[in-house]
C-alpha atoms as a PDB file:
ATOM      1  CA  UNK A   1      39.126  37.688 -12.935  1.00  0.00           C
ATOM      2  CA  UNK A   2      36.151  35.939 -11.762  1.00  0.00           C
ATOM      3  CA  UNK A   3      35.442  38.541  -9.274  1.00  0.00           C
ATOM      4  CA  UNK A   4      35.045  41.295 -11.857  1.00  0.00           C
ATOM      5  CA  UNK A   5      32.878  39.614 -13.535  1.00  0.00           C
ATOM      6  CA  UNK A   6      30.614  38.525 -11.069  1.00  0.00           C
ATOM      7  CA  UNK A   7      30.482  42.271  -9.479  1.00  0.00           C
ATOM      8  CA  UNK A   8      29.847  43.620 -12.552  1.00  0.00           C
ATOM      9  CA  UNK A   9      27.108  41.061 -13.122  1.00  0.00           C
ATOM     10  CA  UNK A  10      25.832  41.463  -9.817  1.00  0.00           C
ATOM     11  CA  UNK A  11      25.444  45.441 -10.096  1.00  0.00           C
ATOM     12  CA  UNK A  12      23.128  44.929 -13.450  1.00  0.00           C
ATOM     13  CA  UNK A  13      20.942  42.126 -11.500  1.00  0.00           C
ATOM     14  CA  UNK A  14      20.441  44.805  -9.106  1.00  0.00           C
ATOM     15  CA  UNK A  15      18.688  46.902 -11.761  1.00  0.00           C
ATOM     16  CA  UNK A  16      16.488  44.297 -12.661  1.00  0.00           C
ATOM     17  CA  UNK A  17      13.805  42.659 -11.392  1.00  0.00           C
ATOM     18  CA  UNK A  18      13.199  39.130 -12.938  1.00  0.00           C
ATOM     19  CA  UNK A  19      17.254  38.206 -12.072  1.00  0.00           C
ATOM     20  CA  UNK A  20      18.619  36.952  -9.285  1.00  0.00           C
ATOM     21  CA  UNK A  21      22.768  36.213  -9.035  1.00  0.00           C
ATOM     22  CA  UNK A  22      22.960  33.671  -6.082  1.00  0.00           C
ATOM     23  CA  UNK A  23      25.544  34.650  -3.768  1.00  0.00           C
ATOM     24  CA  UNK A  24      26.482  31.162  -3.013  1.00  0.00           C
ATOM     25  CA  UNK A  25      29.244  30.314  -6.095  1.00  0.00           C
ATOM     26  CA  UNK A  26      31.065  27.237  -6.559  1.00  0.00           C
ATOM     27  CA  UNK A  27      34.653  26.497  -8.245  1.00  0.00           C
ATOM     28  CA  UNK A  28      33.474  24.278 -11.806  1.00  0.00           C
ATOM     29  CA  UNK A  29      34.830  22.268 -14.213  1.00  0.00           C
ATOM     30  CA  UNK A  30      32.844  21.708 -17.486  1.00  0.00           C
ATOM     31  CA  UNK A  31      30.969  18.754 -17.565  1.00  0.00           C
ATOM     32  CA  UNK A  32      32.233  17.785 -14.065  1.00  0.00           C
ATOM     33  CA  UNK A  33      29.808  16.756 -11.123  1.00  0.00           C
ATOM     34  CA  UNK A  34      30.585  20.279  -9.310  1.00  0.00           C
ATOM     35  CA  UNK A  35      28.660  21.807 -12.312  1.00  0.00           C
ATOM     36  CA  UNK A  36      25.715  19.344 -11.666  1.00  0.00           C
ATOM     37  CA  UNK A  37      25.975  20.721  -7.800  1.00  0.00           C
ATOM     38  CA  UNK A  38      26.090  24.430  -8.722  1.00  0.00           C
ATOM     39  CA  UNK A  39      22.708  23.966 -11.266  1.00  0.00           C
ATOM     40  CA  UNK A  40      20.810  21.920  -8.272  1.00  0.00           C
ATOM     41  CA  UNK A  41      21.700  24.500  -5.552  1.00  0.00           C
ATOM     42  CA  UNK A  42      20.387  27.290  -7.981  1.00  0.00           C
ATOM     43  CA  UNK A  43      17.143  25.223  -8.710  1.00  0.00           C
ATOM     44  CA  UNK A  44      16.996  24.421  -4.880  1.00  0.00           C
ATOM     45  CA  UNK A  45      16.925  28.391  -4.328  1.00  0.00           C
ATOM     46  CA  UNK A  46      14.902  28.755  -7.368  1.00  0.00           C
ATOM     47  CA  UNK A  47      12.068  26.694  -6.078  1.00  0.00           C
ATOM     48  CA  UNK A  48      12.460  26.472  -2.133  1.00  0.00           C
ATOM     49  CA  UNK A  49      13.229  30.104  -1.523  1.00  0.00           C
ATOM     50  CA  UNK A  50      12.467  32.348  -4.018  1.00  0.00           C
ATOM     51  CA  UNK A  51       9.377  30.928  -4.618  1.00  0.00           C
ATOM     52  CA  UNK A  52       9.543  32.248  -8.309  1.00  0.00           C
ATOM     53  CA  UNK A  53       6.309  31.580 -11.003  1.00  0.00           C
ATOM     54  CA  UNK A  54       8.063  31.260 -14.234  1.00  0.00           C
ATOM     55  CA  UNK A  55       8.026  29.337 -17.534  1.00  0.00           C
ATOM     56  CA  UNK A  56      11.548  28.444 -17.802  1.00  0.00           C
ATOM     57  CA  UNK A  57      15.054  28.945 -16.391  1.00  0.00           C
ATOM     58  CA  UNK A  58      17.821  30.658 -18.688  1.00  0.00           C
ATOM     59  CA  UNK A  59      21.049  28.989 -17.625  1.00  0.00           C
ATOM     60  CA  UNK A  60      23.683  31.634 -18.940  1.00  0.00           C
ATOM     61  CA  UNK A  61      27.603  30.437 -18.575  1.00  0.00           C
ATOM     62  CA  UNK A  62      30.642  33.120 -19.992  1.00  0.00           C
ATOM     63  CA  UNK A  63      31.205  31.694 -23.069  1.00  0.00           C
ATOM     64  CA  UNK A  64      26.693  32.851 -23.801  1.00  0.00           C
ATOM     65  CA  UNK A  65      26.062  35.866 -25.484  1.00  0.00           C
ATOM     66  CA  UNK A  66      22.456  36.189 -25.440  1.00  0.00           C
ATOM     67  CA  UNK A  67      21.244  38.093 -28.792  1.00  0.00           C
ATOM     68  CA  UNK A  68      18.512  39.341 -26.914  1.00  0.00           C
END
């Protein structure tokens, strides 16, 4: 199930050009310290390699449904 998901998301982030879908992914549990792990790792790529200049950082989960 998560695969589908994360291919189809991955195939739309290739479309655009202000996402990027980190290919490293992590098993979570809500409010659990592997979720804290996941969101440093992404900052970590965020800042260190991607070298982005942005205002903010969306942090989208499954259970978001941006309205737009």
């Amino acid at each position: 199930r998560e695969n589908y998901l994360y291919e189809k998301v991955k195939l739309f982030a290739q479309q655009m050009t202000n996402i990027h879908l980190t290919s490293k992914r992590f098993p979570t549990t809500w409010g659990s310290s592997t979720l804290l792990q996941a969101h440093l790792e992404a900052f970590r790529e965020i800042f260190e390699e991607l070298k982005w200049n942005f205002s903010f950082i969306l942090n989208l989960s499954e259970s978001d449904f941006p309205l737009k």
